[in-house]
C-alpha atoms as a PDB file:
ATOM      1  CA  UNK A   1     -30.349  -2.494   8.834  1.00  0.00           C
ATOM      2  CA  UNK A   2     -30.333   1.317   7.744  1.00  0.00           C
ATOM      3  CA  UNK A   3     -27.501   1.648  10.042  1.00  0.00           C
ATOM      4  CA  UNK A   4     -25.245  -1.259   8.639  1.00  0.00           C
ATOM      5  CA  UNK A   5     -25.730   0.383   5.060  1.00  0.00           C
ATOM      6  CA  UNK A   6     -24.316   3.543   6.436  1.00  0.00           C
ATOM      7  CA  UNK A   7     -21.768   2.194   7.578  1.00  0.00           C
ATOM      8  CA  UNK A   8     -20.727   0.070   4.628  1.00  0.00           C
ATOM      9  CA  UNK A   9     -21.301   3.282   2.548  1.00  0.00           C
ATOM     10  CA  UNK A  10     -18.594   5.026   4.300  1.00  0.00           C
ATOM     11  CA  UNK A  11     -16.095   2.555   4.330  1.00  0.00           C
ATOM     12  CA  UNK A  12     -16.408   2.101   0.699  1.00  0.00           C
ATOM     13  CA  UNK A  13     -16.299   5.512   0.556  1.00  0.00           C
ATOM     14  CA  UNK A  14     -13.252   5.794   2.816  1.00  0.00           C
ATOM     15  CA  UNK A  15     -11.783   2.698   0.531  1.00  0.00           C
ATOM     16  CA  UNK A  16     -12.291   4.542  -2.890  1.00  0.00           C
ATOM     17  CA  UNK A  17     -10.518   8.125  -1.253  1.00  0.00           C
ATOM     18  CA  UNK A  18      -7.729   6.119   0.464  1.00  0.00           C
ATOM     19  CA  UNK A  19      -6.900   4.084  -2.839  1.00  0.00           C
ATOM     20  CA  UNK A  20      -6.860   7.387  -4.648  1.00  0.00           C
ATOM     21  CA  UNK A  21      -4.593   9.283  -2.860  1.00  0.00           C
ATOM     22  CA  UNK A  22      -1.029   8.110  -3.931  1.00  0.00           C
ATOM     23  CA  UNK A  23       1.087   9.638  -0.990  1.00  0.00           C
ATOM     24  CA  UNK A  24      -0.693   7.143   1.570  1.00  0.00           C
ATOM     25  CA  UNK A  25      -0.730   4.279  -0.864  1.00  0.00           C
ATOM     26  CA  UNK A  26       2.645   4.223  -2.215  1.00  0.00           C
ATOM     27  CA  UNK A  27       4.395   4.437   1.318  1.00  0.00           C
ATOM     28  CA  UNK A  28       1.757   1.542   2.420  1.00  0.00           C
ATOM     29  CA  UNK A  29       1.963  -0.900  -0.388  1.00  0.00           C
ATOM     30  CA  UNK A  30       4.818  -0.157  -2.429  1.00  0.00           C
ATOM     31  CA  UNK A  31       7.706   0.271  -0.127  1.00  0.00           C
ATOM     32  CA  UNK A  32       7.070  -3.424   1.836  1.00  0.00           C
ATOM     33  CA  UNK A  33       6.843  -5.179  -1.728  1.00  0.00           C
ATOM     34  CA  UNK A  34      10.401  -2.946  -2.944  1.00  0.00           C
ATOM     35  CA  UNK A  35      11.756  -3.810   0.524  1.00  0.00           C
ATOM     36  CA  UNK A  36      11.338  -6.988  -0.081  1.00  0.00           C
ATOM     37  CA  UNK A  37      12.129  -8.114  -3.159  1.00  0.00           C
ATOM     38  CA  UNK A  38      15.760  -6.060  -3.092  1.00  0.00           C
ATOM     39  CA  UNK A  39      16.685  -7.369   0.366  1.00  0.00           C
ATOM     40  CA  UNK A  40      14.287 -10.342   1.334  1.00  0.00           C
ATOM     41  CA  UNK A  41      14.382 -11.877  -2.141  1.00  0.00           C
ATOM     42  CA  UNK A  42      17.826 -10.473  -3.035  1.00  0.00           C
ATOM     43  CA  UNK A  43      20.013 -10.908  -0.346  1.00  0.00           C
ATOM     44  CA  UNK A  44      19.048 -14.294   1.249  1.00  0.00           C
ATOM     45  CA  UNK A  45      21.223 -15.307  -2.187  1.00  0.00           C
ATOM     46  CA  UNK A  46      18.692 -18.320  -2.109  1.00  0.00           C
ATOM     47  CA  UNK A  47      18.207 -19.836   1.439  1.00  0.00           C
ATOM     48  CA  UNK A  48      14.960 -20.197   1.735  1.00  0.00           C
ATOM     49  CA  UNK A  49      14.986 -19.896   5.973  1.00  0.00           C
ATOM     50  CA  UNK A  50      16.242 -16.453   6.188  1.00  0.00           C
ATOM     51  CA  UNK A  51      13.933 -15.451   2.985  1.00  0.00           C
ATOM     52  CA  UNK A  52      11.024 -16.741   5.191  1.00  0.00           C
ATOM     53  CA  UNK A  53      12.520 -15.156   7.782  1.00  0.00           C
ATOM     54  CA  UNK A  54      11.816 -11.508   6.180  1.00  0.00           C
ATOM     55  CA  UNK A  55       9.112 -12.473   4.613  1.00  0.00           C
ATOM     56  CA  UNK A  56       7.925 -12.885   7.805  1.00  0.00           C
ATOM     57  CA  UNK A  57       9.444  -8.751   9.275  1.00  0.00           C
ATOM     58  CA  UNK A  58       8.100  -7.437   5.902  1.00  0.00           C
ATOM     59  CA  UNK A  59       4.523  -8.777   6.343  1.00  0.00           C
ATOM     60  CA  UNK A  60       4.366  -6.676   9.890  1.00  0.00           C
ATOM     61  CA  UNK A  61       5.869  -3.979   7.731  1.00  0.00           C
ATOM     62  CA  UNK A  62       3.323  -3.502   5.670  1.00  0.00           C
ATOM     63  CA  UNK A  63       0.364  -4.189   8.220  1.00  0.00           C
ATOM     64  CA  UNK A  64       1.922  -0.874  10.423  1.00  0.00           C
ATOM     65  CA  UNK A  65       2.384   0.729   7.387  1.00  0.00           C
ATOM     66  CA  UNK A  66      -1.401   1.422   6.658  1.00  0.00           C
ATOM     67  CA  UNK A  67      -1.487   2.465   9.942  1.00  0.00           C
ATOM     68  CA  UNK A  68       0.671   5.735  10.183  1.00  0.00           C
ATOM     69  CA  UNK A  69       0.122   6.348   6.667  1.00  0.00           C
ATOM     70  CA  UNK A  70      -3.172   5.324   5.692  1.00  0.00           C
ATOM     71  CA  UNK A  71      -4.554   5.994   8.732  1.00  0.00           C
ATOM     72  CA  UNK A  72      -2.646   8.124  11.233  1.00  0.00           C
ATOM     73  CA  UNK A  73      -1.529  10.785   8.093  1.00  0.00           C
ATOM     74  CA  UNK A  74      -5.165  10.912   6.918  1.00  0.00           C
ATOM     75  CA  UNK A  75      -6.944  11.907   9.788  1.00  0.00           C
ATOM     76  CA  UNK A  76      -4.566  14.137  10.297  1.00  0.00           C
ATOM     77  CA  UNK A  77      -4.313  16.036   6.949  1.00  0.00           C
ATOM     78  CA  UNK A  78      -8.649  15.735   7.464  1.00  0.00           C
ATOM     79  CA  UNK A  79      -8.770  17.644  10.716  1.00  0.00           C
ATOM     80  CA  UNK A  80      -6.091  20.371   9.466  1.00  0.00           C
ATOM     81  CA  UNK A  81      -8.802  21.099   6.500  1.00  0.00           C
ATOM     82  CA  UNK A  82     -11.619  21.043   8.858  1.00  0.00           C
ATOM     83  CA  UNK A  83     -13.154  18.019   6.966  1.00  0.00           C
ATOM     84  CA  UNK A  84     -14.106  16.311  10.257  1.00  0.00           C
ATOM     85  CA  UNK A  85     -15.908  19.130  11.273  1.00  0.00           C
ATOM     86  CA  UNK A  86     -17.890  18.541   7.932  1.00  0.00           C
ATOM     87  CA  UNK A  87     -18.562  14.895   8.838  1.00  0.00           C
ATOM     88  CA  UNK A  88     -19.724  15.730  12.141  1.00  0.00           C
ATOM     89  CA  UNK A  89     -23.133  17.748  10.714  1.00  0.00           C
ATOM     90  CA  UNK A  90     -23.732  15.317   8.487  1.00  0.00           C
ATOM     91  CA  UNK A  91     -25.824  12.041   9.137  1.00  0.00           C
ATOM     92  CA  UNK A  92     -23.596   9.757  10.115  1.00  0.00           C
ATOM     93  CA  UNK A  93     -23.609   7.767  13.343  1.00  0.00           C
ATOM     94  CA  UNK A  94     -20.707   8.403  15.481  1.00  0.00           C
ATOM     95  CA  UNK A  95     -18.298   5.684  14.886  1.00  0.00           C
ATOM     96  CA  UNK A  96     -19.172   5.650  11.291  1.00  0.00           C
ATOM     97  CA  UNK A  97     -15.850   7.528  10.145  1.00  0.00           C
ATOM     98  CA  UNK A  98     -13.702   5.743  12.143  1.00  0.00           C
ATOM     99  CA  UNK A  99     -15.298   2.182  11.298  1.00  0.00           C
ATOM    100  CA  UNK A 100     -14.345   3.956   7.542  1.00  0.00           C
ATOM    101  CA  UNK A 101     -11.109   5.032   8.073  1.00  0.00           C
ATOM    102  CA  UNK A 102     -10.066   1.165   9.935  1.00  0.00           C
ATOM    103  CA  UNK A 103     -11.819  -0.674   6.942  1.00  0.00           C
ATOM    104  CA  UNK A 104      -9.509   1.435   4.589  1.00  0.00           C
ATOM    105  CA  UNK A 105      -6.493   0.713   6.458  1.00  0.00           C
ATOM    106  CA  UNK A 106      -7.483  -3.095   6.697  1.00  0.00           C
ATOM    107  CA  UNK A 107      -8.216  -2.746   2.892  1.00  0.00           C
ATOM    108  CA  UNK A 108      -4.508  -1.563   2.482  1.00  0.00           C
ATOM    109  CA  UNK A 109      -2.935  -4.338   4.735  1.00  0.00           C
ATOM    110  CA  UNK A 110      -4.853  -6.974   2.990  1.00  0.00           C
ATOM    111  CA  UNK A 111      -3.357  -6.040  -0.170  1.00  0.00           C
ATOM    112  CA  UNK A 112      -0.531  -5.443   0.410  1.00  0.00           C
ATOM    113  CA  UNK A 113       0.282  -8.971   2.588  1.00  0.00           C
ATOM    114  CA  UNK A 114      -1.476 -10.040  -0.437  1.00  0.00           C
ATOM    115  CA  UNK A 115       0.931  -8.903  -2.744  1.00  0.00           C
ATOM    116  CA  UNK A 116       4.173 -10.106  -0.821  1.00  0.00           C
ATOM    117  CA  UNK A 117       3.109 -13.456  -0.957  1.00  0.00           C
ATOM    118  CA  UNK A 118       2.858 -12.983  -4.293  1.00  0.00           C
ATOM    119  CA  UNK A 119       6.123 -11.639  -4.860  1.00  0.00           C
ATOM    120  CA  UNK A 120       7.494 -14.539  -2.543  1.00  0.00           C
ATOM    121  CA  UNK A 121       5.737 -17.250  -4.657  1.00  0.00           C
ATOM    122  CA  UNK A 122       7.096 -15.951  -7.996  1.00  0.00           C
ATOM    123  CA  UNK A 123      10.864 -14.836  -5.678  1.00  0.00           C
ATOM    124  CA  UNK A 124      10.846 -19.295  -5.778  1.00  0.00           C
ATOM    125  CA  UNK A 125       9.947 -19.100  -1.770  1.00  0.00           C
ATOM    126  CA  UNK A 126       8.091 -22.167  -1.037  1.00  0.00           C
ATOM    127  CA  UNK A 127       5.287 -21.530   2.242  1.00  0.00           C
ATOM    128  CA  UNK A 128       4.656 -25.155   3.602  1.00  0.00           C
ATOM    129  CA  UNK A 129       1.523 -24.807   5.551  1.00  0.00           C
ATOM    130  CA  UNK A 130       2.041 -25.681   9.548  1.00  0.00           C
END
């Protein structure tokens, strides 16, 4: 059990860093929902088939987004400032910061999907379960 609260520690922890840093967040959240609602929302000029249509290229948008930004970048900018060395002395079992890092980028995704349905409910685009 001592583990699992580790673990949930640094995700949180991961969560929190990732959701304050605005040059991941932007790029992962922001740009799908802008996308969007210009050319998803704008230019299907109200047919609702194409609107579902990139709704539907938008949504895998902004799951890959989190991805190269949130994830990819971040790891990256950690190991050129030799914070991963840091990590490894301290206490942490071994797939603790990744298990961090992918609960951060699933935290983005999940917003951010969240969000674009939003902005498709309120865009007039009616989802009809299957």
């Amino acid at each position: 059990m001592h583990t699992l609260l580790v673990y949930v520690r640094e995700a949180r922890a991961q969560i929190v860093s990732t959701w304050r840093t605005p040059q991941f967040l932007i790029p992962s959240v922001a740009l799908p929902l802008l996308f969007y609602g210009v050319m998803g929302l704008g230019l299907s000029k109200g047919r609702e088939e194409i609107a579902h249509m990139m709704l539907a290229n938008y949504v895998i948008f902004a799951a890959i987004a989190p991805a190269m930004f949130g994830f990819g970048a971040a790891v990256a900018a950690e190991r050129e400032a030799k914070l991963i060395e840091l990590k490894q002395i301290a206490p942490l079992p071994a797939g603790g910061y990744l298990a961090g890092r992918l609960a951060a980028a699933l935290a983005l995704v999940a917003s951010a999907i969240g969000l674009l349905g939003v902005l498709a409910y309120f865009g007039g685009v009616v989802m009809v379960p299957w």
